[in-house]
Protein backbone atom coordinates (compact mmCIF):
# COMPACT_ATOMS: atom_id res chain seq x y z
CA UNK A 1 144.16 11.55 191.44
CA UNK A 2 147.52 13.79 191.85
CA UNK A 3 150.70 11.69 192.77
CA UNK A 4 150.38 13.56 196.36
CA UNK A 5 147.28 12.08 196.55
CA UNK A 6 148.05 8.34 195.69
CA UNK A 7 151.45 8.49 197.64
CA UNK A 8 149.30 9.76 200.63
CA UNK A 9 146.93 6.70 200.22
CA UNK A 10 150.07 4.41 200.26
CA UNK A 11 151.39 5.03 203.22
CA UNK A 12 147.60 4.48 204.69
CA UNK A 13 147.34 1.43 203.50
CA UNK A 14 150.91 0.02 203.73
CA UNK A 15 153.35 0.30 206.77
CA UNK A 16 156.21 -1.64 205.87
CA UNK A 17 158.89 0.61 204.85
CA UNK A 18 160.08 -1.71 202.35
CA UNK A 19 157.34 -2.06 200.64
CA UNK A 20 156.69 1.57 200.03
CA UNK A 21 160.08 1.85 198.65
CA UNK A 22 158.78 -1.32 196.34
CA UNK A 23 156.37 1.13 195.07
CA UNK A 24 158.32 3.98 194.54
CA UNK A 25 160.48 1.82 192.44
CA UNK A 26 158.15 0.06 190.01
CA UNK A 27 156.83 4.21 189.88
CA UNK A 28 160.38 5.16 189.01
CA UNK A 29 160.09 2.40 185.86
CA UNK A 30 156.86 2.81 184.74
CA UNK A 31 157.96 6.51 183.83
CA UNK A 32 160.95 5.28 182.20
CA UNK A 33 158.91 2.57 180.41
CA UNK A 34 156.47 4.84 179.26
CA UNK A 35 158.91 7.06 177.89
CA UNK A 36 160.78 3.87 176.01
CA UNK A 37 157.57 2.92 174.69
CA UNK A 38 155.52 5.81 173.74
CA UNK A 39 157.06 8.09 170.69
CA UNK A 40 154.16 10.88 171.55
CA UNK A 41 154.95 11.99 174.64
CA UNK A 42 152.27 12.89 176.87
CA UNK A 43 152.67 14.12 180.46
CA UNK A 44 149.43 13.28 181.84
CA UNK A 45 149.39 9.35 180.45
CA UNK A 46 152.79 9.25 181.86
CA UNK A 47 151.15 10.28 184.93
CA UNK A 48 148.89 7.71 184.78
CA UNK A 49 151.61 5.32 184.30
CA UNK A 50 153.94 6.46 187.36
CA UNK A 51 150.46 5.98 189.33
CA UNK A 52 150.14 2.48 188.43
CA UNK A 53 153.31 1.61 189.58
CA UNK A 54 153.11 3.31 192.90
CA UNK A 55 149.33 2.26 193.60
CA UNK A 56 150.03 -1.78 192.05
CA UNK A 57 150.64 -3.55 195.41
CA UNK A 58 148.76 -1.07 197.35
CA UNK A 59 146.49 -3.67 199.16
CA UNK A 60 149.10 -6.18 199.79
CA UNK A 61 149.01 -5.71 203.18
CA UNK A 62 145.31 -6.39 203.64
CA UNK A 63 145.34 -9.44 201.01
CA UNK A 64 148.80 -11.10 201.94
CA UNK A 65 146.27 -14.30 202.62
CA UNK A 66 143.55 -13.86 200.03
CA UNK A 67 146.30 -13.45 197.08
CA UNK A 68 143.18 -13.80 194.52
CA UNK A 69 142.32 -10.85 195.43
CA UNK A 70 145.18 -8.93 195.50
CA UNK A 71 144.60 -5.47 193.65
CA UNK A 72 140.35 -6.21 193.54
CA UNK A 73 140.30 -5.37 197.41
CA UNK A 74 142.53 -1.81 196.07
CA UNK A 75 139.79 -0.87 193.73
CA UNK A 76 137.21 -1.73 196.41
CA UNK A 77 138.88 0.63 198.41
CA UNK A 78 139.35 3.75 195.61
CA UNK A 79 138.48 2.45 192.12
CA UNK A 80 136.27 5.38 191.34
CA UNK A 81 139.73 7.63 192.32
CA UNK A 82 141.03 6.26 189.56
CA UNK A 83 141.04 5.72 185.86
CA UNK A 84 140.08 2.55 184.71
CA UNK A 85 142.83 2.44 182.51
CA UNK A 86 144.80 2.57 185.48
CA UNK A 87 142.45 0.59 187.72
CA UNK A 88 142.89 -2.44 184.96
CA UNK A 89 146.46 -2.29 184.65
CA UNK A 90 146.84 -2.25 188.51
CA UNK A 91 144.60 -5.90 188.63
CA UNK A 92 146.30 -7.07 185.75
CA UNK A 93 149.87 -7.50 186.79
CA UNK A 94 148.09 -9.93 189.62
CA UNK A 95 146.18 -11.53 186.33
CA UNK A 96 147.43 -14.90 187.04
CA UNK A 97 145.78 -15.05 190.44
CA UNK A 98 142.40 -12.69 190.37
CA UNK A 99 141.88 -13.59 186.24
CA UNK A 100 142.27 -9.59 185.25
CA UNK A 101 144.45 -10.42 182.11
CA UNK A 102 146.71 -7.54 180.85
CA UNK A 103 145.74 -6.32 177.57
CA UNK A 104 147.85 -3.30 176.67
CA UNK A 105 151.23 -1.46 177.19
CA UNK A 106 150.42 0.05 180.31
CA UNK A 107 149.32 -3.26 181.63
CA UNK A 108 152.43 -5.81 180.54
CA UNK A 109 154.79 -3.06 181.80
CA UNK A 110 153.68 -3.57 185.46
CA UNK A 111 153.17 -6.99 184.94
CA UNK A 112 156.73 -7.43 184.06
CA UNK A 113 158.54 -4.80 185.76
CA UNK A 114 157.04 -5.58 189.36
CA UNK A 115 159.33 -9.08 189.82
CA UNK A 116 162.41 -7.39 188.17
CA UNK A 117 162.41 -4.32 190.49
CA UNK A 118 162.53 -6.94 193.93
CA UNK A 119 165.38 -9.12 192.19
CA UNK A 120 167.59 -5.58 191.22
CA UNK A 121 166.81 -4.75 195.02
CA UNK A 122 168.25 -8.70 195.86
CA UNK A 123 171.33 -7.82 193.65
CA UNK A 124 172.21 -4.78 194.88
CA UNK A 125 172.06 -6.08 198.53
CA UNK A 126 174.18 -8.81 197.76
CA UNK A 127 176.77 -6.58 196.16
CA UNK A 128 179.44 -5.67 198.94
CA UNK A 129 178.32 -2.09 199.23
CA UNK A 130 174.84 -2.47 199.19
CA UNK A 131 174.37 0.45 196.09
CA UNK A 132 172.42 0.74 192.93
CA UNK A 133 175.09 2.36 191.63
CA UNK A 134 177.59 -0.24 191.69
CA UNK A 135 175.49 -3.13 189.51
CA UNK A 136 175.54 -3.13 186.20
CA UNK A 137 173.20 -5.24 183.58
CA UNK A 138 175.69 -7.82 183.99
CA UNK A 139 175.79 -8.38 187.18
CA UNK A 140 171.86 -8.77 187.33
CA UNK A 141 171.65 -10.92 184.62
CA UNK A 142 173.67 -13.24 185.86
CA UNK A 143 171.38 -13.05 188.95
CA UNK A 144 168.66 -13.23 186.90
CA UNK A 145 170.26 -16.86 185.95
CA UNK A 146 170.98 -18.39 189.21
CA UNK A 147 168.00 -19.47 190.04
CA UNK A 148 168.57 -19.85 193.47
CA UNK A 149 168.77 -16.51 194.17
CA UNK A 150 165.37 -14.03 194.68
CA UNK A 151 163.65 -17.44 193.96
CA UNK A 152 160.57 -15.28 194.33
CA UNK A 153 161.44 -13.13 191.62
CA UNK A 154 158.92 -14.42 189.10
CA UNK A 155 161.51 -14.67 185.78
CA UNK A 156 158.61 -15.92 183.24
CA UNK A 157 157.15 -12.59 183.83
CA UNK A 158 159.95 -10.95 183.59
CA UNK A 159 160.77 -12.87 180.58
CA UNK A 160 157.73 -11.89 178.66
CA UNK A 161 158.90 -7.90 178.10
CA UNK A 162 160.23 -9.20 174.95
CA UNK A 163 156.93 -10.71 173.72
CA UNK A 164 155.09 -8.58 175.02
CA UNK A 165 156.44 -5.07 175.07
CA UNK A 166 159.33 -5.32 172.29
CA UNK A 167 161.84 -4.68 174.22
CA UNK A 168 164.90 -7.23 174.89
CA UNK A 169 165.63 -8.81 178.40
CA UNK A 170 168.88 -7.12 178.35
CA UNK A 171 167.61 -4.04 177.72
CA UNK A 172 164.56 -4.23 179.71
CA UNK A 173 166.71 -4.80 182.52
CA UNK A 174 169.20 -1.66 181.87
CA UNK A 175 165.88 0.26 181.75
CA UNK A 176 164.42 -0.80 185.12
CA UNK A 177 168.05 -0.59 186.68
CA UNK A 178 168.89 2.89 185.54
CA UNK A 179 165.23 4.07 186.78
CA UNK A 180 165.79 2.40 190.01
CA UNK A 181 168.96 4.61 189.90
CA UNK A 182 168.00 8.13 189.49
CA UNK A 183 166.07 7.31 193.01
CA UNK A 184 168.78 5.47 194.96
CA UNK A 185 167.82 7.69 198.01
CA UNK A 186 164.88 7.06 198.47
CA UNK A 187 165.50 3.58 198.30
CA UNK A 188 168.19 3.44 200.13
CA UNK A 189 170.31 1.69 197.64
């Protein structure tokens, strides 16, 4: 599946603007993770990756009240569009809920990049001019610590890119911020 293709699938399944813009973001890190993470560089796998994070909440919309099975009703829907590399790492960053454990790279880096993307979103909107470009790692950190703020923002996943991928909260969150960055316009941000 191209990334015309999967974009075009979206926005058939998803009509909140928001949301969309969700996706484009976790698509925007899962590029930059792949790039952190991987020392051979390969432009199809990062392909695959950018997929994953614009396909991973694709079937929100139509399992908002079933969350168990949120991303099995997605591959359902176009599994055999997909790898099942990508398939898997799509299901697993709901693993908690529909029991598709993550297993691999690919896999943690959705699962913990999905909740940081929505509380950079919260930070930036909080910020008095509403930009991307005006927060720093700072600044979301110490979001990141009230925990009154984004209380949906999931911060044991977050948490577990140190564990799990190697790479330190502080920097895991100047990677997701600065990929968030590059596509301020289309998020609005």
């Amino acid at each position: 599946m191209t990334r015309d293709e999967a974009y075009k699938i979206l926005n058939e399944f998803i009509k909140n603007k928001n949301l969309v813009k969700h996706h484009l973001a976790c698509e925007a890190v899962m590029r930059a993770l792949y790039r952190r993470l991987n020392t051979e560089q390969n432009s199809a796998d990062e392909e695959k990756w950018g997929l994953v994070g614009l396909l991973h909440d694709a079937d929100y919309e139509l399992t908002k009240d079933t969350p168990e099975k949120h991303a099995i009703v997605l591959e359902e829907k176009i599994g055999d569009k997909l790898p099942k590399d990508v398939m898997h790492a799509i299901q697993s960053h709901n693993g908690d809920r529909n029991g598709v454990m993550p297993q691999n790279l690919m896999d943690w880096s959705i699962y913990c990049c999905d909740e940081l993307t929505g509380l950079i979103v919260a930070a930036a909107l909080v910020h008095p001019d509403r930009k991307l470009s005006s927060i720093d790692v700072n600044f979301i950190t110490n979001r990141f610590n009230e925990n009154s703020f984004a209380r949906g923002a999931d911060r044991e996943m977050i948490k577990k890119c140190g564990e799990k991928l190697g790479i330190p909260l502080p920097e895991f969150i100047d990677i997701n911020l600065k990929a968030m960055q590059t596509i301020s316009k289309d998020l609005d941000l």
